[in-house]
Protein backbone atom coordinates (compact mmCIF):
# COMPACT_ATOMS: atom_id res chain seq x y z
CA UNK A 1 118.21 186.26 182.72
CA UNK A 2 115.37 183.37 183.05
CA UNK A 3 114.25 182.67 178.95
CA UNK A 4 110.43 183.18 179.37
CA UNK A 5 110.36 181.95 175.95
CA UNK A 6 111.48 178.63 176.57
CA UNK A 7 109.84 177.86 180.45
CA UNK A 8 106.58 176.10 180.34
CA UNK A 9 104.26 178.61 181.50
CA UNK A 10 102.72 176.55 184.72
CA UNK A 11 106.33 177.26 186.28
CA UNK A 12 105.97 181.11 186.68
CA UNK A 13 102.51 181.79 185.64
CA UNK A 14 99.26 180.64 186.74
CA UNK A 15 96.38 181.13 184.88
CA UNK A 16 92.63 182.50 185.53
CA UNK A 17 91.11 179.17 185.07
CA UNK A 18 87.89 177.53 187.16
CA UNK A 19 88.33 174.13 185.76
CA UNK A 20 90.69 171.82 184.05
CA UNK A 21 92.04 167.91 183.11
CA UNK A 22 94.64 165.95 183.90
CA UNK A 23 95.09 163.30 181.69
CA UNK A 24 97.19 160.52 182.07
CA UNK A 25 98.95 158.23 178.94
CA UNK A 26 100.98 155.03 178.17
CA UNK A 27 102.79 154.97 175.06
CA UNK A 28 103.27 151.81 173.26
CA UNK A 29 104.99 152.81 170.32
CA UNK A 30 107.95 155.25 170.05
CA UNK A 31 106.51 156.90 167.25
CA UNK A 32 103.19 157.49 167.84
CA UNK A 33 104.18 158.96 171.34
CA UNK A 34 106.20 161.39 169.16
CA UNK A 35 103.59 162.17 166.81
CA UNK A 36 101.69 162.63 169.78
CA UNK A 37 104.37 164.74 171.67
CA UNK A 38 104.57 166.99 168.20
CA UNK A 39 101.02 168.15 168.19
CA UNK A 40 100.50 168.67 171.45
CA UNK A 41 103.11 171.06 171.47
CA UNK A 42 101.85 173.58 169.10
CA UNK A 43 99.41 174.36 172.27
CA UNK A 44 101.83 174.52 174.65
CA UNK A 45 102.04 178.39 176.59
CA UNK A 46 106.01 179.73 177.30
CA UNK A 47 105.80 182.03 180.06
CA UNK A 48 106.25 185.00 177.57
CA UNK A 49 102.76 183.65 175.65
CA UNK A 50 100.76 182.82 177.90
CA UNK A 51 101.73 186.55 179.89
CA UNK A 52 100.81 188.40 176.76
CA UNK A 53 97.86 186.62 175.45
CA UNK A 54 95.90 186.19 179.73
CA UNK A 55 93.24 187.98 178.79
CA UNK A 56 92.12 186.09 175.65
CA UNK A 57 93.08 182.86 176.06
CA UNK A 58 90.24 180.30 177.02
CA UNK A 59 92.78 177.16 177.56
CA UNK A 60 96.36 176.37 179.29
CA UNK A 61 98.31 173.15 178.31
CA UNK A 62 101.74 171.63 179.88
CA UNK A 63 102.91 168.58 179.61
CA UNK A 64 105.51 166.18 181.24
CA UNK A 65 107.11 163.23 181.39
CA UNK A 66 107.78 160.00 184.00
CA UNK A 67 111.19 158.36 183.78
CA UNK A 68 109.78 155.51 181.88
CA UNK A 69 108.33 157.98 179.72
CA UNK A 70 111.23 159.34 178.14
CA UNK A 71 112.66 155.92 177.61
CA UNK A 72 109.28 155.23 175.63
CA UNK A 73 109.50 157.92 173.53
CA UNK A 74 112.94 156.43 172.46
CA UNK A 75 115.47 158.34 174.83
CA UNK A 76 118.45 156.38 174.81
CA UNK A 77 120.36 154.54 178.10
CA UNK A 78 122.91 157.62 177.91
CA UNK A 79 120.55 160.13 178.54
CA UNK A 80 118.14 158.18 180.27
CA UNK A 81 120.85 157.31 183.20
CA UNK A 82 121.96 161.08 183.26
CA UNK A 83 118.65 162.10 185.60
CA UNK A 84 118.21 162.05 189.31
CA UNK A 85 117.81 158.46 191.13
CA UNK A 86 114.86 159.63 192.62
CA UNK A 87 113.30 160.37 189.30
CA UNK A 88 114.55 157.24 187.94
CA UNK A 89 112.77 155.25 190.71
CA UNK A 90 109.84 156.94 190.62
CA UNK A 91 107.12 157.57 193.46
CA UNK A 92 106.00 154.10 194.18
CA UNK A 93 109.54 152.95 194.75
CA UNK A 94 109.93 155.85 197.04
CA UNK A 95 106.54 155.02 199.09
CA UNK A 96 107.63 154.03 202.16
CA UNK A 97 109.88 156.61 202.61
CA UNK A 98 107.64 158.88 201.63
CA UNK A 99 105.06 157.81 204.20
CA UNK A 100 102.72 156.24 201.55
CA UNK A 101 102.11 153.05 203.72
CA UNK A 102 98.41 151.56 205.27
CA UNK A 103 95.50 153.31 203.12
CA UNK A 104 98.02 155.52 201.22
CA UNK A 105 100.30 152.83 199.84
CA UNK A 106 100.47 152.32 195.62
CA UNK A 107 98.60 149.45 195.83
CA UNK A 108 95.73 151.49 196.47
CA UNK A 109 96.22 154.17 193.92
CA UNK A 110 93.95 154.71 191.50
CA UNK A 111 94.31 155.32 187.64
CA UNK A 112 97.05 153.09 186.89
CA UNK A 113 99.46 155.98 188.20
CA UNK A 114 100.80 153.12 190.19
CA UNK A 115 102.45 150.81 187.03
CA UNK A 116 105.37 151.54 185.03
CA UNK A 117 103.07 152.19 181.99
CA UNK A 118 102.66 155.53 182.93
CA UNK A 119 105.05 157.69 180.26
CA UNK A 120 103.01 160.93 179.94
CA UNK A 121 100.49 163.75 181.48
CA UNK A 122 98.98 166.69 179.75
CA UNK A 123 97.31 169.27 182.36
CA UNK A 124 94.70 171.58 180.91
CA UNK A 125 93.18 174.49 182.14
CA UNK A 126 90.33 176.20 181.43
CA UNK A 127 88.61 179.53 181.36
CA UNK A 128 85.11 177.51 181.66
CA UNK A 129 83.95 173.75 181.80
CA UNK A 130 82.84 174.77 177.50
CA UNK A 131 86.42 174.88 177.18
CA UNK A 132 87.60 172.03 179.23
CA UNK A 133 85.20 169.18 176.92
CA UNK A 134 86.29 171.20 173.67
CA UNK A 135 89.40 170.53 174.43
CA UNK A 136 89.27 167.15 175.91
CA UNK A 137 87.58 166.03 172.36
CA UNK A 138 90.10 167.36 170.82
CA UNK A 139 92.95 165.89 172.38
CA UNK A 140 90.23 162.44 172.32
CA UNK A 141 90.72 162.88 168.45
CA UNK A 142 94.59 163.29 168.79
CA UNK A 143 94.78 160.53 170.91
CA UNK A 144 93.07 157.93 168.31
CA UNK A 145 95.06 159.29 165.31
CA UNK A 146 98.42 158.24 167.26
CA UNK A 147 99.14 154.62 167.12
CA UNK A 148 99.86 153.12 170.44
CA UNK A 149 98.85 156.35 172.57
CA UNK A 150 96.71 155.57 175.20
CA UNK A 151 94.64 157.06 177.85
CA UNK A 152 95.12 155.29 180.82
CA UNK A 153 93.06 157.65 183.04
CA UNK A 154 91.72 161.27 183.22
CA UNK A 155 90.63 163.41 186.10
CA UNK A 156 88.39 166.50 186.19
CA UNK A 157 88.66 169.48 188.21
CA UNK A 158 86.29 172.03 189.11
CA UNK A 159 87.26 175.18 191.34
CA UNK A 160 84.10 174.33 194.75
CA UNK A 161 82.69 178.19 195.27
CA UNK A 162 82.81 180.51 196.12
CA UNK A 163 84.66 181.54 193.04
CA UNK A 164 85.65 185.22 194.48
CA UNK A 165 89.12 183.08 196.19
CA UNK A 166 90.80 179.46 196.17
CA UNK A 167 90.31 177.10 198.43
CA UNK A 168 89.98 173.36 199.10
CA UNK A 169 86.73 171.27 200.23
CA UNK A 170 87.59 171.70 203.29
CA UNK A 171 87.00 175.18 203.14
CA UNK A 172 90.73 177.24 203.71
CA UNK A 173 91.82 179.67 201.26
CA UNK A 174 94.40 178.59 199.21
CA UNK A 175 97.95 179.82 197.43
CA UNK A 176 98.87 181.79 200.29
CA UNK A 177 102.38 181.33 200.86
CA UNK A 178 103.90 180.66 197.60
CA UNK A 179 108.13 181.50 196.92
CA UNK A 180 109.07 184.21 194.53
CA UNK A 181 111.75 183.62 191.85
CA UNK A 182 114.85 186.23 191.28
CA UNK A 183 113.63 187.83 188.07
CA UNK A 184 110.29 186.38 187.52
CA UNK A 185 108.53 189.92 187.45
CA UNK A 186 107.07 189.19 190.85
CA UNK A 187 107.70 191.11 194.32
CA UNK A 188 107.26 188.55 197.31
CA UNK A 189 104.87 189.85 199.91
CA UNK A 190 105.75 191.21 203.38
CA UNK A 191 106.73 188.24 205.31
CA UNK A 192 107.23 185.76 202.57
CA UNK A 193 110.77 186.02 202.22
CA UNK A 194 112.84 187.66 199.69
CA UNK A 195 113.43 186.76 196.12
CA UNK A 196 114.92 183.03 195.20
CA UNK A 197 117.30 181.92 192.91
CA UNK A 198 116.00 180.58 189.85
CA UNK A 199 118.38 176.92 190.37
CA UNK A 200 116.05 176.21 193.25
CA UNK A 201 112.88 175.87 190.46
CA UNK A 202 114.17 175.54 186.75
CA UNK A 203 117.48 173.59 185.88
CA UNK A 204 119.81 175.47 184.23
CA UNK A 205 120.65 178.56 186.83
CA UNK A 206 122.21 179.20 189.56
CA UNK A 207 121.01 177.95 193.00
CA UNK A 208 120.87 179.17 196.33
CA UNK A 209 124.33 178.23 197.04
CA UNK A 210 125.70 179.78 193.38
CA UNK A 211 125.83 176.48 192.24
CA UNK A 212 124.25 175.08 188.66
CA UNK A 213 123.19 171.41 189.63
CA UNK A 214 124.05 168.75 187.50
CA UNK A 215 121.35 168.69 184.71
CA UNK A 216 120.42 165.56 182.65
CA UNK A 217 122.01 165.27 179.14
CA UNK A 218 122.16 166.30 176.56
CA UNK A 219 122.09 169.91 177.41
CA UNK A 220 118.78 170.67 175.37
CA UNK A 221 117.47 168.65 178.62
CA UNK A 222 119.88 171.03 181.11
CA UNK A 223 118.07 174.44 180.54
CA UNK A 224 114.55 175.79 181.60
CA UNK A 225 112.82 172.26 182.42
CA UNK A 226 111.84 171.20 186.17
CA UNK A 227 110.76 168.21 188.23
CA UNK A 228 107.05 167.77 189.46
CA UNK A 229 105.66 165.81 191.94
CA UNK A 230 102.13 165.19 191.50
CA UNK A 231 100.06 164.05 194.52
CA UNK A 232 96.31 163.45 194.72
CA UNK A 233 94.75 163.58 197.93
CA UNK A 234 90.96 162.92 198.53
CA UNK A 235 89.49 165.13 201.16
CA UNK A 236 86.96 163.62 203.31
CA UNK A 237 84.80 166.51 204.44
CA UNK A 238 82.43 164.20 206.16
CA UNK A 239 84.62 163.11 208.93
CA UNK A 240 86.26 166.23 209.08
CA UNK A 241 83.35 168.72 209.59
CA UNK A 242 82.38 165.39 212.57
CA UNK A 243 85.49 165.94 213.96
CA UNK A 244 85.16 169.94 214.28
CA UNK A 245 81.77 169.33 216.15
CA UNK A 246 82.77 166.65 218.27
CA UNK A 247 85.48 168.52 219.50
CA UNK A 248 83.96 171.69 219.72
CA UNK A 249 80.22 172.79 221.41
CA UNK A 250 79.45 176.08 219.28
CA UNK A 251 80.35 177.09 215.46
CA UNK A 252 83.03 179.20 216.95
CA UNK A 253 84.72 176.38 219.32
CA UNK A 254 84.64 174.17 215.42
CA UNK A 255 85.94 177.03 213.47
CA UNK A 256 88.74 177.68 216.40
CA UNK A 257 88.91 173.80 216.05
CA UNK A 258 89.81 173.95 212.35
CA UNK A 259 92.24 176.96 212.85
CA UNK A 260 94.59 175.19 215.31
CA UNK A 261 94.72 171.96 212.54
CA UNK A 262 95.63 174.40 209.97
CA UNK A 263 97.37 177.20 211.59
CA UNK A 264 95.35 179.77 209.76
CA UNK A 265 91.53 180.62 210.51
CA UNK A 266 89.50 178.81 207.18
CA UNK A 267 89.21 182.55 206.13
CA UNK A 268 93.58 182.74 205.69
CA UNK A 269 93.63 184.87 208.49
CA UNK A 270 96.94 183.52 210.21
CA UNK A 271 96.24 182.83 214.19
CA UNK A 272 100.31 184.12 214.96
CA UNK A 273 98.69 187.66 213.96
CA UNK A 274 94.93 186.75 214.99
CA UNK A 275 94.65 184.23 217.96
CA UNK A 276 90.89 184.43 219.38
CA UNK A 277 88.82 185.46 216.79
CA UNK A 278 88.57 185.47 212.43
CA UNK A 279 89.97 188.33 210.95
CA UNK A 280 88.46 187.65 206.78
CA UNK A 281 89.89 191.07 205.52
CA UNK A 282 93.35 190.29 207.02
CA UNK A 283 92.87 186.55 205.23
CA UNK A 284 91.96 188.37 202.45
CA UNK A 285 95.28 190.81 202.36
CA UNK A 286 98.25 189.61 200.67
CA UNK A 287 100.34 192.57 202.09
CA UNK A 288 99.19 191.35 205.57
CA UNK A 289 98.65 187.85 205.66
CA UNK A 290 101.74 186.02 205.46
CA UNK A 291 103.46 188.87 207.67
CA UNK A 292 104.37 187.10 210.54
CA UNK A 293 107.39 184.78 212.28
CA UNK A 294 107.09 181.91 214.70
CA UNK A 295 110.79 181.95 216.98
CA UNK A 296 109.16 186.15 218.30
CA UNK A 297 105.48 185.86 217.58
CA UNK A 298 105.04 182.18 218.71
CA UNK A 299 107.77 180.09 220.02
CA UNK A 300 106.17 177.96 222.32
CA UNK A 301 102.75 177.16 219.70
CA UNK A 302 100.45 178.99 221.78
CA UNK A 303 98.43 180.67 218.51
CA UNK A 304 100.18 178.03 216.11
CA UNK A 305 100.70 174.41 217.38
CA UNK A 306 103.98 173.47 217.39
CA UNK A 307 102.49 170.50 214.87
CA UNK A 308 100.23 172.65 212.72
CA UNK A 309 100.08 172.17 208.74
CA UNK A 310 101.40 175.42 208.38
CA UNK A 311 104.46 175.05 210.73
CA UNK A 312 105.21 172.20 209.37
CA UNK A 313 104.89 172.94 205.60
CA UNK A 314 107.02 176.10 205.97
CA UNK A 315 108.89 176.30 209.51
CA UNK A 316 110.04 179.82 208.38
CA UNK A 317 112.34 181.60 210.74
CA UNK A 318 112.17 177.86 213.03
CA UNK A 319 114.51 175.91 210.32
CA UNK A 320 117.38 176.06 208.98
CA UNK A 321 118.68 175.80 204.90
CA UNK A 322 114.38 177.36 204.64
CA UNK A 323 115.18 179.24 201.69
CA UNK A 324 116.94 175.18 200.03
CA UNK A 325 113.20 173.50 200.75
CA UNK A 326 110.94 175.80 199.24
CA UNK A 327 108.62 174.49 196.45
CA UNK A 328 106.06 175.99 193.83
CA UNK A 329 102.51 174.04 194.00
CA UNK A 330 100.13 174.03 191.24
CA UNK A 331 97.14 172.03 190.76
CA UNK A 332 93.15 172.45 191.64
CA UNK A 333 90.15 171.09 193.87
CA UNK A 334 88.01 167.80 192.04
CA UNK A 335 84.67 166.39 192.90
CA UNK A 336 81.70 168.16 193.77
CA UNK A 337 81.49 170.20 197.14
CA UNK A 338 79.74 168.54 199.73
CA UNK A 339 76.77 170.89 200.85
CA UNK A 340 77.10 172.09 204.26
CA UNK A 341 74.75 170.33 206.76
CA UNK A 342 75.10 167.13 204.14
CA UNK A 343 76.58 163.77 205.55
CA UNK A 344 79.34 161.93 203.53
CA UNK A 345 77.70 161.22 200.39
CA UNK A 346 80.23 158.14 199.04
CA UNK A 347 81.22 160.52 196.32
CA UNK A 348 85.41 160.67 195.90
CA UNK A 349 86.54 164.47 196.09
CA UNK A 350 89.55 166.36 196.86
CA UNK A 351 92.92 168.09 195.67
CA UNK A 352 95.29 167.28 192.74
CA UNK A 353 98.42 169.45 193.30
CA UNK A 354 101.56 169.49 191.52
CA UNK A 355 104.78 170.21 193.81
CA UNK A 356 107.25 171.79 191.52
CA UNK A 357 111.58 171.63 192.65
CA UNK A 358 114.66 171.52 190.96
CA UNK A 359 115.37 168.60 193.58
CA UNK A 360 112.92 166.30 194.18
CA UNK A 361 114.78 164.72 196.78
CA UNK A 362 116.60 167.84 198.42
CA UNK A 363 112.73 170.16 198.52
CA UNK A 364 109.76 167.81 198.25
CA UNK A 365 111.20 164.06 199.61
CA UNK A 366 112.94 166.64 203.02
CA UNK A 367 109.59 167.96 203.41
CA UNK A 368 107.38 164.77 202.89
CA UNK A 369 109.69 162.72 205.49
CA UNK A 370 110.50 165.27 207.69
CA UNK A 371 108.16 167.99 208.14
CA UNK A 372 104.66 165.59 207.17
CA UNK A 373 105.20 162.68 208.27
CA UNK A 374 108.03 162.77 210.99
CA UNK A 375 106.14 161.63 214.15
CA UNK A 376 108.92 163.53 216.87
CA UNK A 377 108.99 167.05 214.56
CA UNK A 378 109.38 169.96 216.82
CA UNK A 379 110.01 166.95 219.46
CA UNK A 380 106.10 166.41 219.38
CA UNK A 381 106.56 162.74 219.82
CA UNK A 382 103.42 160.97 218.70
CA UNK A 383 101.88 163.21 215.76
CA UNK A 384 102.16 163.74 211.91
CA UNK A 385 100.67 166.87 210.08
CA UNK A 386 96.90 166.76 211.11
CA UNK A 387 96.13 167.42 207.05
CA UNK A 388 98.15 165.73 204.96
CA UNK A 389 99.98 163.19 206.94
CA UNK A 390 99.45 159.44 207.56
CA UNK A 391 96.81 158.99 210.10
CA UNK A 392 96.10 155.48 211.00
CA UNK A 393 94.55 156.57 214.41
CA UNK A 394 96.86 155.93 216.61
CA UNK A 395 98.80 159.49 216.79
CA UNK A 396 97.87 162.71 218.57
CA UNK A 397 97.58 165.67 218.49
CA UNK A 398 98.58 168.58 220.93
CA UNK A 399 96.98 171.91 221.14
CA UNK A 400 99.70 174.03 223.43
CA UNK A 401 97.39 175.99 226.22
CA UNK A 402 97.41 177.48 229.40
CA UNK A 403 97.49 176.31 232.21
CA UNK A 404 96.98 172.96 230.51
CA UNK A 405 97.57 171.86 226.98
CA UNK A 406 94.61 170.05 225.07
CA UNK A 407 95.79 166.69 223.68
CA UNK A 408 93.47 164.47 220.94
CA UNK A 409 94.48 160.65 220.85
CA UNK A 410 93.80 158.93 217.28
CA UNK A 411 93.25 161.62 215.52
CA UNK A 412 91.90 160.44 212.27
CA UNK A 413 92.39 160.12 208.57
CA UNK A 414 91.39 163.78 206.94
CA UNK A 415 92.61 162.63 203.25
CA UNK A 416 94.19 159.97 201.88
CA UNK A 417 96.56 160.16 198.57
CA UNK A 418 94.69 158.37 195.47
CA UNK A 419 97.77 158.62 193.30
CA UNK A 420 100.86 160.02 192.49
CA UNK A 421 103.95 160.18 190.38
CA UNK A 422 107.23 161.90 189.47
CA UNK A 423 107.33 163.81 186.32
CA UNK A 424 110.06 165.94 184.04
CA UNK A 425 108.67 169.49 182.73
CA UNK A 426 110.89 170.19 179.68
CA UNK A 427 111.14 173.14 178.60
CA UNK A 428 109.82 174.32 174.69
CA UNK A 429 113.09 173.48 173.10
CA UNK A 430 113.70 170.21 174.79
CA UNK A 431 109.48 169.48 174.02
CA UNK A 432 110.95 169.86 170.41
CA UNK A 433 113.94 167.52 170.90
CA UNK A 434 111.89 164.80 172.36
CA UNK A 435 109.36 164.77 169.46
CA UNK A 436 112.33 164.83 166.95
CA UNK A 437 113.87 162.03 168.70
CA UNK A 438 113.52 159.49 165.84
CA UNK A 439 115.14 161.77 163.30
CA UNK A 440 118.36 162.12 164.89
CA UNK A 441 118.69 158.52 164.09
């Protein structure tokens, strides 16, 4: 029985917001980050609040914690040594495995997310941008009455319309294919796979394989908290939409163009069920839109390249242990839109997504290495995912076809990642430990 009470609501629950904050904090005193951690908690949602109150509720707060953050708060070397290596080492150490090398390594993060002064991040969400500033003066005023709290940075997001669905700056719809959780309340939706154990998300339950993984200590920590992995990509629309036209002559050769890359037409119409032409009310369908396989419907990546974004990000019924890799992603668009016939304005914009696992190393390190950034995936040879991987323009990329397949050399750079950093989502009770941490002394 998963204790809604206890999860952090941005595990299970996602809420009806157009705009939010990240915001990013160093603690240089134990106690203030405490005193900090204590009244930010008093607007922190449990699943089971933030379900009841949706509909009048204007604001959504989590918060988490890097490695170095719990030790700042005053965790001691016990504990602290009880958590995951990866966690311990923390994204930048992790970089090159990661494939954060070239224009994506650390040293050209933004923020200070790169430096081992990063202990904290509150997310907000917001009904409206009212909200958001509200807020963010509030928490300004919390900040300054904490000694030693600092803001290191902040970053604003704002949902790029139309607001009827999500999608990025690049144009796709959005949260399409995202697991369900055994006993979360949800149903999955044809095609999406049936219902998966809670151990694979939240510590503290049983896991795919009936196993509880080991948990960090004490066992306040063990129950109802999760890892995050927070990445920050900047889009850049400009060369993209240049791309599209330079490899195709009409709208409808770009937006075929910008199907293959993805795997799904911009609309979410998937080309496995839709090959030659946009289908928007099938993108549009949840009962239809994720209803498909690739080892029947596409073996040989005639609809779907072998190397697409989708195939790689979820391989469905083409890899094996699927239902061990599977991750919950959370997070929002930043930076204004760039208007459509508009060239690249200079202007930084682009997705801040949170990748949440119960295994950092086992869910979103596989898929990072392997399915992003492994150049032979599929036994492709020379690529990495045209989206999201690490294009220094010297990979391809190979569009299967008949009678002849269509191959692009140095394929470029479609985002970059600005930042990143691993984080621990407590749940409410361990929130409560953490800020009590000084008592138990």
């Amino acid at each position: 029985m998963l204790e809604f009470d206890d999860i952090q609501y941005i595990l299970l629950t996602r809420a009806p917001a157009i705009t939010g904050r990240y915001e990013f904090l160093s603690f240089r005193n134990a106690a203030g980050g405490r005193a900090w951690l204590a009244a930010v908690l008093e607007t922190v949602h449990s699943v089971e609040q933030a379900r009841a109150s949706v509909q009048k509720d204007n604001r959504w707060v989590s918060v988490a914690f890097t490695w170095n953050g719990l030790r700042a708060l005053g965790m001691d070397e016990a504990s602290l040594a009880t958590f995951p290596e990866e966690f311990k080492q923390g994204m930048v150490a992790r970089a090159e495995m990661l494939g954060d090398t070239g224009a994506n390594h650390p040293q050209n993060w933004v923020g200070g997310l790169a430096g081992p002064e990063l202990h904290a991040l509150v997310i907000l969400f917001a009904r409206d941008t009212q909200e958001r500033q509200r807020c963010e003066a509030e928490h300004k005023r919390l900040v300054a009455r904490c000694a030693g709290v600092e803001v290191l940075s902040s970053l604003d997001l704002e949902a790029t319309p139309p607001f009827e669905y999500a999608h990025d700056h690049f144009g796709y719809r959005d949260r399409l294919s995202q697991p369900v959780i055994e006993g979360a309340g949800e149903e999955p939706t044809p095609g999406s796979g049936g219902p998966l154990k809670p151990g694979e998300f939240i510590l503290g339950y049983p896991d795919e394989e009936g196993v509880i993984a080991n948990s960090p200590q004490p066992e306040i920590l063990a129950r109802n908290g999760s890892y995050m992995a927070y990445r920050c990509l900047q889009e850049h629309v400009g060369a993209f939409r240049d791309f599209l036209r330079e490899h195709g002559k009409t709208p409808e050769e770009q937006e075929l163009m910008a199907a293959k890359l993805m795997g799904r037409w911009r609309s979410g119409a998937p080309l496995v069920l839709t090959p030659d032409k946009d289908d928007p009310a099938l993108g549009a369908d949840p009962q239809r839109n994720n209803d498909f396989n690739y080892k029947q419907m596409d073996p040989h990546g005639y609809a779907v390249p072998l190397g697409s974004h989708i195939r790689r990000m979820n391989p469905r019924d083409t890899a094996a242990n699927m239902n061990r890799r599977r991750m919950i992603r959370r997070g929002g668009t930043y930076g204004p839109p760039l208007p459509e016939e508009a060239p690249e304005d200079g202007i930084e914009r682009g997705i801040a997504a949170f990748i949440i696992c119960a295994s950092l190393i086992r869910q979103f390190e596989f898929a990072q290495n392997v399915w992003v950034n492994d150049r032979n995936f599929h036994e492709l040879g020379n690529e990495r995912d045209p989206v999201c991987g690490n294009q220094d323009g010297t990979l391809e990329y190979k569009i299967p076809k008949r009678p002849i397949r269509k191959k692009i050399t140095g394929l470029p750079a479609f985002t970059n990642v600005r930042g990143g950093a691993y984080f621990f989502l407590p749940g409410l009770k361990a929130l409560r430990y953490l800020a009590s941490l000084g008592h138990a002394r």
